[in-house]
PDB file of N, CA and C in Angstrom:
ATOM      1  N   UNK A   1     105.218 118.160 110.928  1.00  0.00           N
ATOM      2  CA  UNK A   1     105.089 116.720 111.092  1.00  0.00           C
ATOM      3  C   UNK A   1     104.662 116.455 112.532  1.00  0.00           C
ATOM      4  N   UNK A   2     103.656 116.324 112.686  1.00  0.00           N
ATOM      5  CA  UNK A   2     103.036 115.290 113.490  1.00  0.00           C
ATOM      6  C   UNK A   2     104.191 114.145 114.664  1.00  0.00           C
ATOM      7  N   UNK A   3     103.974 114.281 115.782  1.00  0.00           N
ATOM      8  CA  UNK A   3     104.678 113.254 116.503  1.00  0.00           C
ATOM      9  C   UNK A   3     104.452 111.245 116.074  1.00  0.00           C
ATOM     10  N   UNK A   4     103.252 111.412 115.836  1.00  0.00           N
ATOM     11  CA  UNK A   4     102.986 109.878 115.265  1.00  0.00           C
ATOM     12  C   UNK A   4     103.402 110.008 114.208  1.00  0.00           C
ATOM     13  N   UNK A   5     103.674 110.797 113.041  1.00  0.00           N
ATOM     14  CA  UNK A   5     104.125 110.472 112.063  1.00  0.00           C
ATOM     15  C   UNK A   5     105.927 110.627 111.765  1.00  0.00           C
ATOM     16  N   UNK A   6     106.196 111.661 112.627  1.00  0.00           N
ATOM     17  CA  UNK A   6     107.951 112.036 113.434  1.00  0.00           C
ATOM     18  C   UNK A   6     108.580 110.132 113.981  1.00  0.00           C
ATOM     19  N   UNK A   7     107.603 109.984 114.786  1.00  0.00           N
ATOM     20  CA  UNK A   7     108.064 108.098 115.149  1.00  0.00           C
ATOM     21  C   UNK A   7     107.585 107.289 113.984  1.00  0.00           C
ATOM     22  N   UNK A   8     106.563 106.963 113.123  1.00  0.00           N
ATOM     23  CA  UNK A   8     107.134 106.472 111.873  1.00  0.00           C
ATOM     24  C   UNK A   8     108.190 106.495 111.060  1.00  0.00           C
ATOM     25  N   UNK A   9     108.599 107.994 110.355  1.00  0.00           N
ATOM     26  CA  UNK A   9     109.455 108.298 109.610  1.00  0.00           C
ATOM     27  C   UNK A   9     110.747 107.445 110.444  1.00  0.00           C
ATOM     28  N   UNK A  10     110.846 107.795 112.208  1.00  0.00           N
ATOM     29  CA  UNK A  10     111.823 107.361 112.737  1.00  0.00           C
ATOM     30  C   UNK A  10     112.274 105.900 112.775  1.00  0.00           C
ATOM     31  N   UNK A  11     111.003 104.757 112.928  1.00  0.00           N
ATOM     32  CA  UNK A  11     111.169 104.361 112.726  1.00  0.00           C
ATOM     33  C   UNK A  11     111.632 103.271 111.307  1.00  0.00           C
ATOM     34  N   UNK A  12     111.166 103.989 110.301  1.00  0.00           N
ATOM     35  CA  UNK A  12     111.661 103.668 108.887  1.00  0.00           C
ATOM     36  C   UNK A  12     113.255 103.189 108.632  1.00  0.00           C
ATOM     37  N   UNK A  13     113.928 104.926 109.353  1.00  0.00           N
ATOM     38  CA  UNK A  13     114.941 104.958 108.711  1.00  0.00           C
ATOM     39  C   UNK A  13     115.721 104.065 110.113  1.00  0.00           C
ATOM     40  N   UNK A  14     115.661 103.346 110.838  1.00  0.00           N
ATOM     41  CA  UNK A  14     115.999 102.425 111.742  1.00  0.00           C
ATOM     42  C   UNK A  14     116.356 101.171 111.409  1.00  0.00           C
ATOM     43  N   UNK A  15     115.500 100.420 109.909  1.00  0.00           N
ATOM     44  CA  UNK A  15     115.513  99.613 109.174  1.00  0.00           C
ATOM     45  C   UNK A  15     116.862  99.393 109.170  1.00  0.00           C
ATOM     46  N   UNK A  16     116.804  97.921 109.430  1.00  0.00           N
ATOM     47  CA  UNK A  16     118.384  97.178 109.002  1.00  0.00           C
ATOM     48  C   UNK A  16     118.198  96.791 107.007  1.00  0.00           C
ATOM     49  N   UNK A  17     118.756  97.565 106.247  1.00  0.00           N
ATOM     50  CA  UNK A  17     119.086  96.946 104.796  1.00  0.00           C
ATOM     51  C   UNK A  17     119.695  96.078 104.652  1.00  0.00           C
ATOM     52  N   UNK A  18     119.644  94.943 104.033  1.00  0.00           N
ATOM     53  CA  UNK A  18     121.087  94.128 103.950  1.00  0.00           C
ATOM     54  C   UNK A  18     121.299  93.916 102.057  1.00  0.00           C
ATOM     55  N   UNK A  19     122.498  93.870 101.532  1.00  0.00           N
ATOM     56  CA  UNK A  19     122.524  93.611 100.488  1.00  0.00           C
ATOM     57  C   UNK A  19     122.348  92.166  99.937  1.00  0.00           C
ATOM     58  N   UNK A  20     121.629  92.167  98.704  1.00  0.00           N
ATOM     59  CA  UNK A  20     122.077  90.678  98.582  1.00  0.00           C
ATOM     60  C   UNK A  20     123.139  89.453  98.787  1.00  0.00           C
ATOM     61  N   UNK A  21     124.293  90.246  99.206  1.00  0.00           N
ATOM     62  CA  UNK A  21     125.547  89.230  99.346  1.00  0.00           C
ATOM     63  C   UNK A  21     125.291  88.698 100.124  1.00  0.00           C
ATOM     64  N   UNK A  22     125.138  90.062 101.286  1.00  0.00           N
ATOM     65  CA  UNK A  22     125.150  89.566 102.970  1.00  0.00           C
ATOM     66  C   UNK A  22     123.848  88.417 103.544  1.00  0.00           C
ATOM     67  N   UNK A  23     122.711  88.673 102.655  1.00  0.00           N
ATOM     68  CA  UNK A  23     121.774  87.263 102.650  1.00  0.00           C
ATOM     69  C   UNK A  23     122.228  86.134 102.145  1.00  0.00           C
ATOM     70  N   UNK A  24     123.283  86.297 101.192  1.00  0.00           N
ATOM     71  CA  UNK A  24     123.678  84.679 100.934  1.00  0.00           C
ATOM     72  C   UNK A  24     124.462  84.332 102.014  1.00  0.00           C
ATOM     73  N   UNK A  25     125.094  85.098 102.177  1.00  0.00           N
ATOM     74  CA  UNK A  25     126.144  84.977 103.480  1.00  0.00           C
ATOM     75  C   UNK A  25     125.346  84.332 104.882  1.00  0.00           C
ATOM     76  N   UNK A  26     124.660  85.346 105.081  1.00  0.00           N
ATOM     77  CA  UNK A  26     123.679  84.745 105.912  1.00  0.00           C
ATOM     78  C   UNK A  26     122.887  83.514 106.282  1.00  0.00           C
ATOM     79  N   UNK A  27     122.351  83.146 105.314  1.00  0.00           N
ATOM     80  CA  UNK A  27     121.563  82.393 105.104  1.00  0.00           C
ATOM     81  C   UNK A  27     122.318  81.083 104.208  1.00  0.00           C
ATOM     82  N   UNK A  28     123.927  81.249 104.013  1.00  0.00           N
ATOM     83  CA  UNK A  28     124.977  80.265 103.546  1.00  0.00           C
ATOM     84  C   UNK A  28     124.540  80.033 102.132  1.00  0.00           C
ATOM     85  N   UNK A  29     124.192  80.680 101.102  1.00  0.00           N
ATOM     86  CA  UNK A  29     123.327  80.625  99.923  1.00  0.00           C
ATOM     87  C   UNK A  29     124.874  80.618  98.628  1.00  0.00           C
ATOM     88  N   UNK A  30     124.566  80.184  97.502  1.00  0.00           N
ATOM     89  CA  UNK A  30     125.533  80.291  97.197  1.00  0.00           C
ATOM     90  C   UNK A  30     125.491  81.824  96.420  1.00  0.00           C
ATOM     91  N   UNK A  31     126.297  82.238  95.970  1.00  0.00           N
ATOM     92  CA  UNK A  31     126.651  83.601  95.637  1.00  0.00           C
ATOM     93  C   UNK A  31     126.037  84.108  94.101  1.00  0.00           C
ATOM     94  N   UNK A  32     124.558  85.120  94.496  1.00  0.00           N
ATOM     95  CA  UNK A  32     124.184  85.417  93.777  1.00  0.00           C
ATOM     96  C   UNK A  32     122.632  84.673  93.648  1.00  0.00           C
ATOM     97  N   UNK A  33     122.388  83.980  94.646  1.00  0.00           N
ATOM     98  CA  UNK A  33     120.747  83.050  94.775  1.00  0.00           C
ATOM     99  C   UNK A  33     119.860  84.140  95.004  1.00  0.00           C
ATOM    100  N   UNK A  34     120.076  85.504  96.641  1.00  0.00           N
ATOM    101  CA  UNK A  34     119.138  85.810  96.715  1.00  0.00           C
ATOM    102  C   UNK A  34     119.231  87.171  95.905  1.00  0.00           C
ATOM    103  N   UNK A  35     119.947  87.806  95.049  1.00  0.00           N
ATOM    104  CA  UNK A  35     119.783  88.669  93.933  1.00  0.00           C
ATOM    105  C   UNK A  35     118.694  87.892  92.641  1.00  0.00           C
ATOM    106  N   UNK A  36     118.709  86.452  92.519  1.00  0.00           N
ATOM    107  CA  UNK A  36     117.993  85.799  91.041  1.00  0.00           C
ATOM    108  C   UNK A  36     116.617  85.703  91.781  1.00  0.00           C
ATOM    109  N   UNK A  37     116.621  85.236  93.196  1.00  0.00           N
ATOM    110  CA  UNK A  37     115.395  85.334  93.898  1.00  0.00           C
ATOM    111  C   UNK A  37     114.569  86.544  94.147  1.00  0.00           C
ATOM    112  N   UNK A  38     115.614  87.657  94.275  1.00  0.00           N
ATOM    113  CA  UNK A  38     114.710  88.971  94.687  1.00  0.00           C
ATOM    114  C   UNK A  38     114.241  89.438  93.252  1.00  0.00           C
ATOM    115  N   UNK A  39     115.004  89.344  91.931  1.00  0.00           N
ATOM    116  CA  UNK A  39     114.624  89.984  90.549  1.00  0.00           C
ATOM    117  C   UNK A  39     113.206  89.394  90.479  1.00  0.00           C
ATOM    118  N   UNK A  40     112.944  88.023  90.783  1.00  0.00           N
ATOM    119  CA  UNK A  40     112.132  86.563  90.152  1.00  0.00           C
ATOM    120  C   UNK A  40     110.874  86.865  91.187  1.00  0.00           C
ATOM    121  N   UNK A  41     111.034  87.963  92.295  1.00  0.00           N
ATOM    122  CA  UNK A  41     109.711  88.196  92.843  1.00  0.00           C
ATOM    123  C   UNK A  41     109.731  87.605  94.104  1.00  0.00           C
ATOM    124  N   UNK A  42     110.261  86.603  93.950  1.00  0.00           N
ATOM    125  CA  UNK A  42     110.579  84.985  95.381  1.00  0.00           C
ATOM    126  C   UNK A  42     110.470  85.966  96.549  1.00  0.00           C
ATOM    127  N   UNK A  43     111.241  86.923  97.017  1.00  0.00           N
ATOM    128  CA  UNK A  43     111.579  87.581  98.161  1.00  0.00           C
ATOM    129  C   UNK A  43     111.142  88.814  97.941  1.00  0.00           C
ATOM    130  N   UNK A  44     110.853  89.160  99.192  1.00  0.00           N
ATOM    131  CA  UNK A  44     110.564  91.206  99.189  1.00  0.00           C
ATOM    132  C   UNK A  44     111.867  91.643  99.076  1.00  0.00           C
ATOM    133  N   UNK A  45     111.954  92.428  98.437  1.00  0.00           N
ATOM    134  CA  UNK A  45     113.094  93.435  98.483  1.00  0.00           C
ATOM    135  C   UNK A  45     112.729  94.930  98.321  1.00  0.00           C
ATOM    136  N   UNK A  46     113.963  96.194  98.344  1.00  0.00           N
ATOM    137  CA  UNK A  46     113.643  97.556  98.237  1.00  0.00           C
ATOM    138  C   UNK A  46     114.823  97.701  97.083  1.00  0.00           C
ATOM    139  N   UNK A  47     114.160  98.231  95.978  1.00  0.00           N
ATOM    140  CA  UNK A  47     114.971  99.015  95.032  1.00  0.00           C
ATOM    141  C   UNK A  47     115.197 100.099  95.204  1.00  0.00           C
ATOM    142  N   UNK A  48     116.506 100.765  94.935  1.00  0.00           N
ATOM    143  CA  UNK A  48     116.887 101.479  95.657  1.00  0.00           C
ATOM    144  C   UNK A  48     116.798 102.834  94.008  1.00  0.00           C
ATOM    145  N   UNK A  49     117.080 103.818  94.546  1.00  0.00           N
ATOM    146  CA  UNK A  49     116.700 104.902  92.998  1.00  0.00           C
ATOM    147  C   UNK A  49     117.620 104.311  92.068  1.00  0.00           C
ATOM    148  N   UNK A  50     119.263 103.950  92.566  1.00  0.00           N
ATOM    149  CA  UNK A  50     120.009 103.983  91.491  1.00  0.00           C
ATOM    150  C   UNK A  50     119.772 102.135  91.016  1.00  0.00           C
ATOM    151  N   UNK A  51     118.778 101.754  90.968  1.00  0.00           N
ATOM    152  CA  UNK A  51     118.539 100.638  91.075  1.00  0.00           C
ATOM    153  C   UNK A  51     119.460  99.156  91.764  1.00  0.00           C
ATOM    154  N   UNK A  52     119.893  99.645  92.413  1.00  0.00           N
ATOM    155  CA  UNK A  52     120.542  98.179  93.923  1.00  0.00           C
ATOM    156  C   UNK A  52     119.155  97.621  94.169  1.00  0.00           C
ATOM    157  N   UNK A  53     119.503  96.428  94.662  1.00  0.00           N
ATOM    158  CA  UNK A  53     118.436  95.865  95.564  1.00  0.00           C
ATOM    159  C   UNK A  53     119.382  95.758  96.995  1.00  0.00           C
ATOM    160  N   UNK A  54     118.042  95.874  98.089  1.00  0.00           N
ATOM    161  CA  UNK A  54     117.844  95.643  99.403  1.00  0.00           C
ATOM    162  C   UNK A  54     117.105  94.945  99.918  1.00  0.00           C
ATOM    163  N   UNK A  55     117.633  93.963 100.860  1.00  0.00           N
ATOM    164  CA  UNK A  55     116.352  93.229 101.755  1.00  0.00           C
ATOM    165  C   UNK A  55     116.219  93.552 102.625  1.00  0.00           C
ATOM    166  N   UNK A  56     115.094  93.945 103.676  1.00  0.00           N
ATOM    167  CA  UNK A  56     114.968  94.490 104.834  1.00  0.00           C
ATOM    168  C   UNK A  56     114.976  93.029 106.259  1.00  0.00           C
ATOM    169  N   UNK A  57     115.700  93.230 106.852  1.00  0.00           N
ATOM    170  CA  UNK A  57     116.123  92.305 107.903  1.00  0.00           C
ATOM    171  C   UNK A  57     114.764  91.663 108.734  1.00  0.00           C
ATOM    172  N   UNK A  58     113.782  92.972 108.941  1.00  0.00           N
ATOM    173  CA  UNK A  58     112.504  92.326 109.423  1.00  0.00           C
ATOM    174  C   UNK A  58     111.946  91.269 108.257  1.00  0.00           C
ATOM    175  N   UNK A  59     112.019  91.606 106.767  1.00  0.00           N
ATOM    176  CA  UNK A  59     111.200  91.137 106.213  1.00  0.00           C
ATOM    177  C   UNK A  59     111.773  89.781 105.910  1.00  0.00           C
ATOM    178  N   UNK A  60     112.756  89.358 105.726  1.00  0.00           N
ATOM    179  CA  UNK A  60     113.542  88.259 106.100  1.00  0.00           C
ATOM    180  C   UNK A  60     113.221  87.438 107.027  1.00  0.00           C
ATOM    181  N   UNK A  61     113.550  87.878 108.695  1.00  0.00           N
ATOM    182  CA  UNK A  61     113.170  87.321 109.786  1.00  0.00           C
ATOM    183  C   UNK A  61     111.623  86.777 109.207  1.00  0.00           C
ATOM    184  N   UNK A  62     110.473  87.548 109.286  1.00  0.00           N
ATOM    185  CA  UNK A  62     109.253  87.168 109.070  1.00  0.00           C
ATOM    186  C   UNK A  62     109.323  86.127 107.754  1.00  0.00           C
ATOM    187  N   UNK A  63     110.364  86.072 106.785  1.00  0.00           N
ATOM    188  CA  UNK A  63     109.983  85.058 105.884  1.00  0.00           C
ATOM    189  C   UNK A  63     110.437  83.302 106.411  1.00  0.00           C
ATOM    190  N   UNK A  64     111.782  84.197 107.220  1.00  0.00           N
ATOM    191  CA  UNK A  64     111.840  82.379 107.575  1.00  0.00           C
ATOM    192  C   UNK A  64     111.174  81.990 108.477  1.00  0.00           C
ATOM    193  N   UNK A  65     110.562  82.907 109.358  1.00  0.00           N
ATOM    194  CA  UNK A  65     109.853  82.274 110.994  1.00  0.00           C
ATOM    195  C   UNK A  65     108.605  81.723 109.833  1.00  0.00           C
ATOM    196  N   UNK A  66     107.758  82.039 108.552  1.00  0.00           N
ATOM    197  CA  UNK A  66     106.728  81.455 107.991  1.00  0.00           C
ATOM    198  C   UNK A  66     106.996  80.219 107.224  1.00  0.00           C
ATOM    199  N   UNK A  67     108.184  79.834 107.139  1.00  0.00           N
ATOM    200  CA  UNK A  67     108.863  78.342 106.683  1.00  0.00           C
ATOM    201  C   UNK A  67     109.316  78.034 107.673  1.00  0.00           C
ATOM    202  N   UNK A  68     109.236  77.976 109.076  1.00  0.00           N
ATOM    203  CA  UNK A  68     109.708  77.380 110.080  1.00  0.00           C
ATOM    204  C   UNK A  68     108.658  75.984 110.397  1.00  0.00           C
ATOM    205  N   UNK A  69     109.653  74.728 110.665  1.00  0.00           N
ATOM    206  CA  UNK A  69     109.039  73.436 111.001  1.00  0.00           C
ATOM    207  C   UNK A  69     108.425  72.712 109.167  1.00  0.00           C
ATOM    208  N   UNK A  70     108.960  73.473 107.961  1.00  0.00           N
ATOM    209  CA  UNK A  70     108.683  72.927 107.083  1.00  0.00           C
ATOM    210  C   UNK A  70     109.611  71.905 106.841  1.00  0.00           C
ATOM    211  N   UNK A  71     109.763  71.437 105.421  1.00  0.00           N
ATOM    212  CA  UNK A  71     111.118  70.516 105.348  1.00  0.00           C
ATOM    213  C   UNK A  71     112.142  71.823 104.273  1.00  0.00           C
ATOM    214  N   UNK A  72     112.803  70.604 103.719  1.00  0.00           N
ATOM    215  CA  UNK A  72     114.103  70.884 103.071  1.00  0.00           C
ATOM    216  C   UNK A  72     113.589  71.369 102.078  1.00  0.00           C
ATOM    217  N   UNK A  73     113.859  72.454 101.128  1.00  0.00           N
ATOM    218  CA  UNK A  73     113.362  73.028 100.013  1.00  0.00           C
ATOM    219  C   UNK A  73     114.709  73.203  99.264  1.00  0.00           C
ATOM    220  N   UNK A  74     114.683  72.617  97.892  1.00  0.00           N
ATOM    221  CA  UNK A  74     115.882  72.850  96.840  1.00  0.00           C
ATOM    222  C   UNK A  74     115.080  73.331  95.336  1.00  0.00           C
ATOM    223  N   UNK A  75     115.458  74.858  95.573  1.00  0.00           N
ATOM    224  CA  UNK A  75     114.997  75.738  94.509  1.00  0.00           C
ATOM    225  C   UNK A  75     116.054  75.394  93.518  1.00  0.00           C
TER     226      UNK A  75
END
């Protein structure tokens, strides 16, 4: 492995996961929104082999900074 590809891999596994709870939590959602959102496509997520879902913390950050200065949205 390659040094540019040694700092990819590295950075991969650096990734903050968060489970769906901890995004409702987060984001004050009620319990079980962003699991119906991540199945429904709404959000990126990572399936995991034993099939969990994961949201990746960057990909999050980047979703709300792209709804930033919108209004109120009630899904």
């Amino acid at each position: 492995m390659d040094t540019a590809a040694r700092a990819a891999y590295h950075a991969d596994m650096d990734r903050q996961l968060l489970t769906p709870r901890e995004v409702d939590v987060l984001l004050r959602y009620p319990a079980g929104r962003t699991l119906r959102l991540a199945k429904a496509g709404r959000i990126l997520c990572i399936r995991l082999p034993d099939g969990e879902i994961r949201i990746d913390e960057a990909d999050l950050e980047t979703l709300l900074g792209a709804g930033a200065g919108k209004g109120p949205r009630h899904d």
